[in-house]
Protein backbone atom coordinates (compact mmCIF):
# COMPACT_ATOMS: atom_id res chain seq x y z
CA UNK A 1 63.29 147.55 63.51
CA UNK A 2 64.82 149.73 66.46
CA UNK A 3 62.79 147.65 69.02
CA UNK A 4 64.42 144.53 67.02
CA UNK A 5 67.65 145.81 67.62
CA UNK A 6 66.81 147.01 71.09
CA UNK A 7 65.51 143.16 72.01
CA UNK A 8 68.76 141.74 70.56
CA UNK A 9 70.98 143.63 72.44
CA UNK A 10 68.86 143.25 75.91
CA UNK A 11 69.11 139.17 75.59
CA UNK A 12 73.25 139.47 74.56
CA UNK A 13 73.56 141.26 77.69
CA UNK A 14 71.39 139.32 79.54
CA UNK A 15 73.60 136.02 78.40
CA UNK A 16 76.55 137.95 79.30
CA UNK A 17 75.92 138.55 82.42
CA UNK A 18 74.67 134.88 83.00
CA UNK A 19 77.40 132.86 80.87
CA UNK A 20 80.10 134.20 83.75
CA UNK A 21 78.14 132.83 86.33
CA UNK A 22 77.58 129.34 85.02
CA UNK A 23 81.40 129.41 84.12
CA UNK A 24 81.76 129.91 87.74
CA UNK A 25 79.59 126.91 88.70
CA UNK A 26 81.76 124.76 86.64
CA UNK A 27 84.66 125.28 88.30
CA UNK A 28 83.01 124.65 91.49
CA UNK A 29 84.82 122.42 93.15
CA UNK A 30 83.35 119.22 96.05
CA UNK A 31 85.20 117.17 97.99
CA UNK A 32 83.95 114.72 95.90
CA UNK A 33 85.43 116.33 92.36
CA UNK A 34 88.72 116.57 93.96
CA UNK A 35 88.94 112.76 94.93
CA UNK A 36 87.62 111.96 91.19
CA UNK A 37 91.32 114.29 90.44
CA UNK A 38 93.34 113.17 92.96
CA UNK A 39 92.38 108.73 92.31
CA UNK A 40 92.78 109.53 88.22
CA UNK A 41 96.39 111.17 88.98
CA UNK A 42 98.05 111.26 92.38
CA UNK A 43 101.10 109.07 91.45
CA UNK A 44 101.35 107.06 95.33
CA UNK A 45 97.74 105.21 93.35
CA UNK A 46 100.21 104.66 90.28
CA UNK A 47 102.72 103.28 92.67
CA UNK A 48 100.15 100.75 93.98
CA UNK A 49 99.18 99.68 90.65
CA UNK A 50 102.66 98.79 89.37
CA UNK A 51 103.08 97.18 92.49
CA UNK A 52 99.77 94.68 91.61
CA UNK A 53 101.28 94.39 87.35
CA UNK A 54 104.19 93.33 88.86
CA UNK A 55 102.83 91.10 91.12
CA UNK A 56 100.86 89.08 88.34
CA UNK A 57 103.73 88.98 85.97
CA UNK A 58 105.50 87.27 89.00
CA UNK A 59 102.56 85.19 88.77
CA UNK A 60 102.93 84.22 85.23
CA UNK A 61 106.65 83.64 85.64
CA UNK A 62 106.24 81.24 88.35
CA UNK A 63 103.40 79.51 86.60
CA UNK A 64 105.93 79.18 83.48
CA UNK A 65 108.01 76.60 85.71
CA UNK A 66 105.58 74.11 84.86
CA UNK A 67 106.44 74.43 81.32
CA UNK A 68 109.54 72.03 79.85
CA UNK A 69 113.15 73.79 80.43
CA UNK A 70 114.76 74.12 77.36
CA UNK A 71 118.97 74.92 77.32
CA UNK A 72 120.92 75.18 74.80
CA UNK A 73 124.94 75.99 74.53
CA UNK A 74 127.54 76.31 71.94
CA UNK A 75 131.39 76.67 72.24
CA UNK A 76 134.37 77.14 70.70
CA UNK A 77 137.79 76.52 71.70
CA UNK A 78 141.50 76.65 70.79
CA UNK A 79 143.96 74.43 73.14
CA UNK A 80 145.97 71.75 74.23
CA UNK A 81 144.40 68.42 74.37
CA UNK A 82 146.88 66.66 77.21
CA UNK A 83 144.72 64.23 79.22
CA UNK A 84 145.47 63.37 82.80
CA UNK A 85 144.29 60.07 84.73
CA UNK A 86 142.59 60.45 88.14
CA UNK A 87 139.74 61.32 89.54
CA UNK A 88 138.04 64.81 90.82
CA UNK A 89 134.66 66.55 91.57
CA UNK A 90 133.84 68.91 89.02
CA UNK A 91 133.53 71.97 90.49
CA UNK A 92 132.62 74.96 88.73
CA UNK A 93 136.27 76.65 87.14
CA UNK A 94 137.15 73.15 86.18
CA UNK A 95 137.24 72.29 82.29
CA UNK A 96 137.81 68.95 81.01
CA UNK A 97 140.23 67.85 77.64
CA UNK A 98 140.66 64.57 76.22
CA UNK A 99 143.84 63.35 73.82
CA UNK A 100 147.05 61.75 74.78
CA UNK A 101 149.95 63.63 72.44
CA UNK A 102 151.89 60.29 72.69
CA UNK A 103 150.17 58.28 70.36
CA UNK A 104 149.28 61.40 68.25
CA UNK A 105 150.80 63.04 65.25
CA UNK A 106 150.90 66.89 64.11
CA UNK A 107 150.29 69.95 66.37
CA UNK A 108 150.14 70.06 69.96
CA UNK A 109 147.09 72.11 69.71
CA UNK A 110 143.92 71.51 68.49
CA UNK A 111 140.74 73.30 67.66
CA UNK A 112 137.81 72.32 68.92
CA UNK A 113 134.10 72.56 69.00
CA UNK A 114 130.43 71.78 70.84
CA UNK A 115 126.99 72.89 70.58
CA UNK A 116 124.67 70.92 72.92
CA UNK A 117 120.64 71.33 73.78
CA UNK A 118 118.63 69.73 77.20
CA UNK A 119 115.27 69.25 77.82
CA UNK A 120 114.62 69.63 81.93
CA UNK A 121 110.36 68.55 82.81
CA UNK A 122 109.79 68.22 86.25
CA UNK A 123 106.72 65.73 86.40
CA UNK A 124 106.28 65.08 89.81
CA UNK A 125 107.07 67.64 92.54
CA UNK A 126 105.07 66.43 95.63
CA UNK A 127 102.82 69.66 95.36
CA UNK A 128 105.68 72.10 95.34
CA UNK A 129 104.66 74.32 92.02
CA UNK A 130 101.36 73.99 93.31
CA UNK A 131 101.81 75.86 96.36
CA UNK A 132 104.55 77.97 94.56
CA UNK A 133 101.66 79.10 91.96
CA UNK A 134 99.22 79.39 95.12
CA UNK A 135 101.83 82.31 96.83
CA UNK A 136 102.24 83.79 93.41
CA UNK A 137 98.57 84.39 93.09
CA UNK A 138 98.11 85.36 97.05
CA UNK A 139 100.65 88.00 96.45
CA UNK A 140 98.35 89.59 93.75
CA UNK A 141 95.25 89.60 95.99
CA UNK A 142 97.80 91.12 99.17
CA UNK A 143 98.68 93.85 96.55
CA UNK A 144 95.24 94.28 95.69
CA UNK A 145 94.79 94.56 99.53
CA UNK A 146 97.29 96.92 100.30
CA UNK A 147 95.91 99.31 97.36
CA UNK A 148 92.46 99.49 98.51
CA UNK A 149 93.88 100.37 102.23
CA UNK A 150 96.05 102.72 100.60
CA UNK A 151 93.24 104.50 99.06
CA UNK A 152 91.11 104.54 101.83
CA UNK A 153 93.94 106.33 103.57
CA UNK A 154 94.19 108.73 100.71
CA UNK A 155 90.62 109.83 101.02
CA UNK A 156 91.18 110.47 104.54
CA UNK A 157 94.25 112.52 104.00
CA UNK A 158 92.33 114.60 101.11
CA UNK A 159 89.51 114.56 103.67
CA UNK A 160 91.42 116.14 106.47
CA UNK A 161 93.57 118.57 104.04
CA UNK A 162 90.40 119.97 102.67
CA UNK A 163 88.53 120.60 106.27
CA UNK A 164 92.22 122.23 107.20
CA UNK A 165 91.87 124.64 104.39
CA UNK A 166 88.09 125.56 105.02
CA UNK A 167 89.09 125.97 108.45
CA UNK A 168 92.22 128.19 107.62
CA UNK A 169 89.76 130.18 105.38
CA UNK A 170 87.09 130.47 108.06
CA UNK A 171 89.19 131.75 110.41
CA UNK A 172 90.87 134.15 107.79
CA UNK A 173 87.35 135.78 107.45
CA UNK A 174 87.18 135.75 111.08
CA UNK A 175 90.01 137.74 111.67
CA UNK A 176 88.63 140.12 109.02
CA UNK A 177 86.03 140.30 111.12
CA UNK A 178 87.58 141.68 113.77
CA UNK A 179 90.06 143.70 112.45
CA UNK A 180 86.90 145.99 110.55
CA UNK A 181 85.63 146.05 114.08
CA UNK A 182 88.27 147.33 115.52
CA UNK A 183 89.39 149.82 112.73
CA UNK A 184 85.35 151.10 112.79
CA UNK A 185 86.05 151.40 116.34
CA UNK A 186 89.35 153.27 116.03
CA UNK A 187 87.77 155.61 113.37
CA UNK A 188 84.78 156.28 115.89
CA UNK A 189 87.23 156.83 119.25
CA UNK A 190 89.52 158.89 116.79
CA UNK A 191 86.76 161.21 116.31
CA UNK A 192 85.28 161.33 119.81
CA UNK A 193 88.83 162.10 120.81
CA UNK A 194 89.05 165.23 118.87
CA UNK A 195 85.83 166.54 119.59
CA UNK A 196 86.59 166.30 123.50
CA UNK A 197 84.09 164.07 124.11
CA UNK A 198 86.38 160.91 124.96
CA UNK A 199 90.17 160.95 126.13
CA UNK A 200 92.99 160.48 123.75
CA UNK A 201 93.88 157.60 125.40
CA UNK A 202 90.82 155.49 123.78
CA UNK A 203 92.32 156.50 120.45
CA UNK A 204 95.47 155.31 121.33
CA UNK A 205 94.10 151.74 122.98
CA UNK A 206 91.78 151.68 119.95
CA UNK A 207 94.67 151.44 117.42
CA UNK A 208 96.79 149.11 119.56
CA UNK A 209 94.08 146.77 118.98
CA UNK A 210 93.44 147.32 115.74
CA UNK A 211 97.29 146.83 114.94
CA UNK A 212 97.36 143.51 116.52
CA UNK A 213 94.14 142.40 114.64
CA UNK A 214 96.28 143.12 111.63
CA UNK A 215 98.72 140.85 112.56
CA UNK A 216 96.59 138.10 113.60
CA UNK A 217 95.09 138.50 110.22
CA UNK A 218 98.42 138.12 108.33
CA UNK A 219 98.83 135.10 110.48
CA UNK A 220 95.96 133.17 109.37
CA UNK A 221 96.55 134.22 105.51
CA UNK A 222 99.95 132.32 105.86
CA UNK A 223 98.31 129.45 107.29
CA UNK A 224 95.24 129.27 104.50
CA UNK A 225 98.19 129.78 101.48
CA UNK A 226 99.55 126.56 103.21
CA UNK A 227 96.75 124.35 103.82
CA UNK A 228 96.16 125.21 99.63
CA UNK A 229 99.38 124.40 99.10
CA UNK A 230 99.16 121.21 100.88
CA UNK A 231 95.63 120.17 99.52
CA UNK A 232 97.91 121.10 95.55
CA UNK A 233 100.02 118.43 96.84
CA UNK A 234 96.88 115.84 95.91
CA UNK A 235 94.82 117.56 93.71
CA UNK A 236 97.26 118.27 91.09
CA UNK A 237 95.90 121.39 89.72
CA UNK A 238 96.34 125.47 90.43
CA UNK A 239 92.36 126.53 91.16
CA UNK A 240 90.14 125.31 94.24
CA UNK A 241 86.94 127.11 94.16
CA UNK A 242 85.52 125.70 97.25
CA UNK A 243 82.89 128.81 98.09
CA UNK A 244 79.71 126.29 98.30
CA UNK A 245 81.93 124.25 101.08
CA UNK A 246 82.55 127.09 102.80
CA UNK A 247 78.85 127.63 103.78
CA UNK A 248 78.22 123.75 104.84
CA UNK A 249 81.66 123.81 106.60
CA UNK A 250 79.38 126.76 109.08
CA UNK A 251 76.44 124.89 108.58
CA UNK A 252 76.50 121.28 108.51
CA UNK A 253 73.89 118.94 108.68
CA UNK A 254 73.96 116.18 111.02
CA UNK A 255 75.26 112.81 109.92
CA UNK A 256 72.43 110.29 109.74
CA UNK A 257 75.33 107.69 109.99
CA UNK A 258 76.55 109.12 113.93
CA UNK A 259 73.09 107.84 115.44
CA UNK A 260 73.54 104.43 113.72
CA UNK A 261 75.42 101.82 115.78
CA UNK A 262 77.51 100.98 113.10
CA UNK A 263 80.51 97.84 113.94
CA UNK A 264 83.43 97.12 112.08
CA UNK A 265 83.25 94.94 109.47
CA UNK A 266 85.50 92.16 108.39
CA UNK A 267 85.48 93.54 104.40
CA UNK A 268 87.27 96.44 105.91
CA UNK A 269 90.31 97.39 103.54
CA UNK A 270 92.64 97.42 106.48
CA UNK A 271 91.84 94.34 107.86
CA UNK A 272 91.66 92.89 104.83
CA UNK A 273 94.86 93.95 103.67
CA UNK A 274 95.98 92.31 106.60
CA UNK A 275 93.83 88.97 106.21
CA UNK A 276 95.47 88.89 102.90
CA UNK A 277 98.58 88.93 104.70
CA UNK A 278 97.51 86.19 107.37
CA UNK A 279 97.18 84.17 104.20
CA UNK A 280 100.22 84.90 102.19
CA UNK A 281 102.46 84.14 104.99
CA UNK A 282 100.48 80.72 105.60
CA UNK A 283 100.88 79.68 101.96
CA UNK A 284 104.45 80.73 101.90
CA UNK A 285 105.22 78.25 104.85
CA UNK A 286 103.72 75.49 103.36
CA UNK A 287 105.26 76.08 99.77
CA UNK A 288 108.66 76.14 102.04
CA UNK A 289 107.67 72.94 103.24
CA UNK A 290 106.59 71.30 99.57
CA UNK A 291 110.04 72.85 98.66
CA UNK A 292 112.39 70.12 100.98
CA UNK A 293 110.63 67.21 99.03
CA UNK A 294 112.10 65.35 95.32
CA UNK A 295 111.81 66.23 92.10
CA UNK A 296 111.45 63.68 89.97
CA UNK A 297 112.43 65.05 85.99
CA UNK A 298 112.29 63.81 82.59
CA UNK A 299 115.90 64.53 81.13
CA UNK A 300 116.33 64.57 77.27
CA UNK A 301 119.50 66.09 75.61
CA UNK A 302 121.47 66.20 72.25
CA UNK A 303 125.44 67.24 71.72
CA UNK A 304 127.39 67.62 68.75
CA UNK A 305 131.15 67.94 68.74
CA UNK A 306 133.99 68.25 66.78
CA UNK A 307 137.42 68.32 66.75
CA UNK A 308 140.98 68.79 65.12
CA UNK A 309 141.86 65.22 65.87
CA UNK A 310 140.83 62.66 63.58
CA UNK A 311 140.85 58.73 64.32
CA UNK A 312 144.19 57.87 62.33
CA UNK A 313 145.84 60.19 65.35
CA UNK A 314 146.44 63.20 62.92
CA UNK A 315 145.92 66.46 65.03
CA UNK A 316 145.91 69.68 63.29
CA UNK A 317 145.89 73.39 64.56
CA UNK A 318 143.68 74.97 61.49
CA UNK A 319 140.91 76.85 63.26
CA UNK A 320 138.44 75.12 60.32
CA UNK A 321 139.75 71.35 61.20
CA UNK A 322 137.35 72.10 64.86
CA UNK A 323 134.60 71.74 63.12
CA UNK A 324 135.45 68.43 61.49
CA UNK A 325 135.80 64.38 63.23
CA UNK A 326 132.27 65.31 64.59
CA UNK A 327 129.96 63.38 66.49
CA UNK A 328 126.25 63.46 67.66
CA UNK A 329 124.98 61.89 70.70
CA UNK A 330 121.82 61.95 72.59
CA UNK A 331 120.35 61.03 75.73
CA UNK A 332 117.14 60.17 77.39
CA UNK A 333 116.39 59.27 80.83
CA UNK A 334 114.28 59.97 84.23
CA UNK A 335 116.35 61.48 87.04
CA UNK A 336 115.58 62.28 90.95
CA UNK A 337 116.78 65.14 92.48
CA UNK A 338 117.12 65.42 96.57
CA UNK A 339 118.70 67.93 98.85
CA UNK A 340 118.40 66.03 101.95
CA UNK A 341 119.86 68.92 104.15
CA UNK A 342 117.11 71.57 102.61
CA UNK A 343 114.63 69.01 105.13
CA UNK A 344 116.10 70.82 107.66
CA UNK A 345 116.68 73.88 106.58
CA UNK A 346 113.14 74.56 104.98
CA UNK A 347 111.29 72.94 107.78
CA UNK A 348 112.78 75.97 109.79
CA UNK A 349 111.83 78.54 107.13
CA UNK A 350 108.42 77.30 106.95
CA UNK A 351 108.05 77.43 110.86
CA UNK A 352 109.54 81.09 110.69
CA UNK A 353 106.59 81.91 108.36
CA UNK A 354 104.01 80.70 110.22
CA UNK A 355 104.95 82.56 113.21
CA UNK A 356 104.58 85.05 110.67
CA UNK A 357 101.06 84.53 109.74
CA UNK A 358 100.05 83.87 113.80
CA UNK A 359 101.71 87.49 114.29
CA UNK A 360 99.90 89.14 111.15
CA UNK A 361 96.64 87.30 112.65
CA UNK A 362 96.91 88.79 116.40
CA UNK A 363 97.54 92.02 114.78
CA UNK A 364 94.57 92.33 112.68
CA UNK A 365 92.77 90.86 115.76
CA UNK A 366 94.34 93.86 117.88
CA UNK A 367 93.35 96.66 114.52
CA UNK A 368 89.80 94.93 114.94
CA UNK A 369 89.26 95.89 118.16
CA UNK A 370 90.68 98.85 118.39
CA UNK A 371 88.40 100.32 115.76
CA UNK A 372 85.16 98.69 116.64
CA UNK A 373 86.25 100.98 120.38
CA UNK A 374 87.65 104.18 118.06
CA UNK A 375 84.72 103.79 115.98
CA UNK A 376 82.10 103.35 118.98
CA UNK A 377 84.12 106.73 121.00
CA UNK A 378 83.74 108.99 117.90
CA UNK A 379 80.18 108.34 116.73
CA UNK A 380 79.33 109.66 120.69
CA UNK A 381 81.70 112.53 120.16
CA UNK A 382 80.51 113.40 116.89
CA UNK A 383 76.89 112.88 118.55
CA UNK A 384 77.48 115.83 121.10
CA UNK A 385 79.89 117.85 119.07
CA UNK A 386 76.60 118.84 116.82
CA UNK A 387 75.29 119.75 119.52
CA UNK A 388 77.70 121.91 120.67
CA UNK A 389 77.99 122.99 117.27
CA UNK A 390 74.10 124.70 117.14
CA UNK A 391 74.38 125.95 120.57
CA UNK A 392 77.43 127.81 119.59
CA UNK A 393 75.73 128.81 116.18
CA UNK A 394 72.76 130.80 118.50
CA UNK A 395 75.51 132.11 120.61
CA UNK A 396 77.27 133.68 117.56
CA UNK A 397 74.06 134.85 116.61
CA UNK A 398 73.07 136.84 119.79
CA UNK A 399 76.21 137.82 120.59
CA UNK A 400 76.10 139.98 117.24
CA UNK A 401 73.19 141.43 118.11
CA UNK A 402 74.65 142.37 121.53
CA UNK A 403 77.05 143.63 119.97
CA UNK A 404 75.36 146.26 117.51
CA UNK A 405 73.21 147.43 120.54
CA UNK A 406 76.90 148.18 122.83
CA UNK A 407 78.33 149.93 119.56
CA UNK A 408 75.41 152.21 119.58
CA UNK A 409 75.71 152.99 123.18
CA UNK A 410 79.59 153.23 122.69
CA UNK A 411 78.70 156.26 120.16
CA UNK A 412 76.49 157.57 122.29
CA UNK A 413 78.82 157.71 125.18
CA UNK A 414 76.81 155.65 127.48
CA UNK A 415 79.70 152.96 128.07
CA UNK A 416 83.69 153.46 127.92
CA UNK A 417 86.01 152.13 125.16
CA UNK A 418 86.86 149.19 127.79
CA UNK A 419 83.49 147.89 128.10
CA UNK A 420 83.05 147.88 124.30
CA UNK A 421 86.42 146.03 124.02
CA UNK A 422 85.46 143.33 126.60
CA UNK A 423 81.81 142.98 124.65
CA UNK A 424 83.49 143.08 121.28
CA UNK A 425 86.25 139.67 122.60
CA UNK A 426 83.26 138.31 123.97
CA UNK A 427 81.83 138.18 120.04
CA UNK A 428 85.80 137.23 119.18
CA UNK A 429 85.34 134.37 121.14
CA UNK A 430 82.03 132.98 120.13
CA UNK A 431 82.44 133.33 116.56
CA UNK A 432 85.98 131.31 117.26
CA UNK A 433 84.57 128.63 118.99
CA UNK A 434 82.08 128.35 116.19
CA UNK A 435 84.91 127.55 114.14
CA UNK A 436 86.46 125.50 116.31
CA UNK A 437 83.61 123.46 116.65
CA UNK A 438 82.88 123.31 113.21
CA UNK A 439 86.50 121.68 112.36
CA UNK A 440 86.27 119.14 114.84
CA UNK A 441 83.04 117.93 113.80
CA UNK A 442 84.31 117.40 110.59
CA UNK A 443 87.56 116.12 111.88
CA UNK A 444 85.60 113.38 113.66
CA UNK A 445 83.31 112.44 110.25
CA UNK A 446 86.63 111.95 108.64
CA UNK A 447 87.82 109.74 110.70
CA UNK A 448 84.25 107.80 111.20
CA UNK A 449 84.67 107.38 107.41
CA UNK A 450 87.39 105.57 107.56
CA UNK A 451 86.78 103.50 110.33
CA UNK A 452 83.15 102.49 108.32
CA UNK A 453 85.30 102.84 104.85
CA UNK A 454 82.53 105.17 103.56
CA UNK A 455 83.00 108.31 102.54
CA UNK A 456 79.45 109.53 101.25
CA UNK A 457 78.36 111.72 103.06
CA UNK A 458 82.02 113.94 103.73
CA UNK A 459 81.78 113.74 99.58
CA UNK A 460 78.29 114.44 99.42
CA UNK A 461 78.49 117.63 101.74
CA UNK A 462 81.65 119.46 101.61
């Protein structure tokens, strides 16, 4: 029973111990589970997608022209009903009356009422709608467009924020580095120092060293608490545990993708958005065009009216009597509608929107060729950055070791506080432009990503 007991408790403490851990691994966080964050709730992607909903309801608007317009109007009115002879355009502030109080009995004012309904189909537009319904639906695939170049952008952003903060981390830990150097070295000329063995000067020097490490550590935890702040910005949420990163960020393997004389391609979200673009303007010119030509409409209406005037010439004021003496009448015809000017006018519109298009089409010509050069530059960079990148990872290496074998001597009083110093920046330096080598790498496989829009293997190993 005891060794029952004994058992149990062994395996709950043995799944304590463990259930931490794998906590730990959940909340690991990849480059790759931050972009999965930062595309399901970074609002600028939210922005983009209203931007494409309201681009297709514009669609479905415009494709409602087609459809028979229906207007309908009612009125009611309370006035004098004095007509006038002559003649005049009917400009909008104008209102028409009909009577002559001559030949009329009763009240100089009348009431008076009219409730009317059209039917407006345009049958035959010369291709107009067509085109109209053609930019409607080009502006959807533009938007579309723009989105996916948007979000390529976004991964590079998250790309380069998250490098920034590995960086400010690395460096963090390097300064850490250096300032326990310097404070073991302090400790070590403190105490040579008081046994006579070294002047009190190398105390002093030792501790003016050590004080600036301290600051130059303070610096770089400022700069890491602002690269996480900035990398917040996108992800959304409080916690980044980024620890496995940290050790590829040292470490990184070299891209199978910088050997590979990858071109840009024509699918390309930025030169597609900007295809799209070619396009839209091009469609817009000729709708423009379509839009000087007729419009030939089939016209159907009905109007009732009524008024306080009956046909024996009695005219009455009662607000009821409006409604009364009413008649119907309807009309049905074919009409032609022509704005000769708008020939002109359009023609000019349309030209202005295919110089448009012709600029949108050098442009993407210029983008084209100024990444297939970008792209070509940093895949030889990124070629010989590695390789500075494992040279300075042996140098790093040995320079530790060099290091440990000068401290010795240092205690042993075989070399001066200077000579350590120099040795020790000597290791400073290597292990910095380890760093530095790392976070250009990286910089440039960002940037290669976007040029090739592929982002696998930045999400894949960071």
């Amino acid at each position: 029973m005891i060794k029952d007991i004994v058992a149990a408790i062994c395996i709950w403490l043995a799944l304590a111990s463990v259930l931490p851990l794998y906590g730990q691994q959940k909340k690991e966080n990849t480059l790759r589970s931050l972009w999965s964050q930062v595309e399901e709730n970074y609002p600028g992607i939210g922005v983009k997608k209203s931007a494409i909903n309201a681009a297709e309801l514009n669609a479905k608007a415009v494709k409602s022209a087609h459809l028979p317009q229906v207007k309908t109007q009612f009125q009611n009115t309370y006035g004098t009903y004095e007509g006038s002879a002559g003649a005049f355009f009917p400009q909008p502030g104008f209102f028409n009356v009909s009577g002559n109080p001559g030949t009329l009995e009763g009240s100089n004012l009348a009431a008076n009422s009219f409730a009317s309904a059209t039917v407006e189909w345009e049958l035959f537009t010369f291709g107009r709608l067509k085109k109209e319904n053609e930019v409607a639906e080009m502006l959807v695939q533009k938007k579309v467009s723009e989105q996916e170049a948007y979000i390529l952008n976004l991964k590079k952003i998250l790309s380069e924020r998250y490098i920034t903060l590995l960086y400010n981390h690395a460096k963090l830990e390097w300064s850490k580095k250096n300032t326990a150097r310097l404070d073991d070295i302090r400790k070590i000329s403190s105490g040579l120092a008081a046994s006579g063995l070294k002047p009190a000067a190398d105390s002093l020097l030792a501790t003016s060293s050590y004080v600036q490490a301290m600051g130059e550590y303070d610096k770089w935890n400022g700069n890491k608490h602002a690269s996480y702040i900035k990398l917040q910005e996108l992800y959304g949420q409080d916690t980044v545990m980024y620890s496995s990163s940290i050790r590829h960020f040292s470490d990184p393997m070299e891209s199978q993708d910088v050997n590979a004389s990858q071109g840009i391609n024509d699918s390309h979200p930025i030169l597609a958005a900007l295809g799209k673009q070619v396009q839209y303007y091009t469609q817009s010119g000729e709708a423009q065009k379509r839009a000087a030509m007729p419009s030939l409409k089939l016209l159907g209406g009905y109007a009732y009216r009524g008024t306080g005037v009956n046909s024996n010439g009695k005219s009455s004021s009662a607000w009821q009597d409006g409604f009364r003496n009413n008649t119907n009448n309807m009309l049905v015809g074919i009409g032609i509608t022509w704005n000769i000017t708008s020939l002109y006018t359009n023609r000019l519109k349309g030209k202005g929107l295919n110089e448009e298009a012709n600029s949108a089409k050098l442009l993407q010509t210029q983008y084209q060729d100024a990444m297939e050069a970008d792209l070509s530059a940093s895949q030889t960079k990124s070629h010989w950055q590695y390789k500075q990148l494992q040279k300075s990872q042996i140098a790093v290496k040995q320079a530790q070791d060099a290091y440990g074998m000068y401290m010795a001597r240092y205690k042993s009083g075989l070399i001066t506080l200077s000579e350590l110093l120099q040795i020790r920046i000597l290791l400073e330096q290597a292990e910095n432009n380890h760093i530095e080598a790392s976070r250009s790498y990286w910089m440039l496989l960002a940037y290669e990503s976007e040029l090739t829009a592929n982002f696998d293997y930045l999400f894949n190993n960071l």
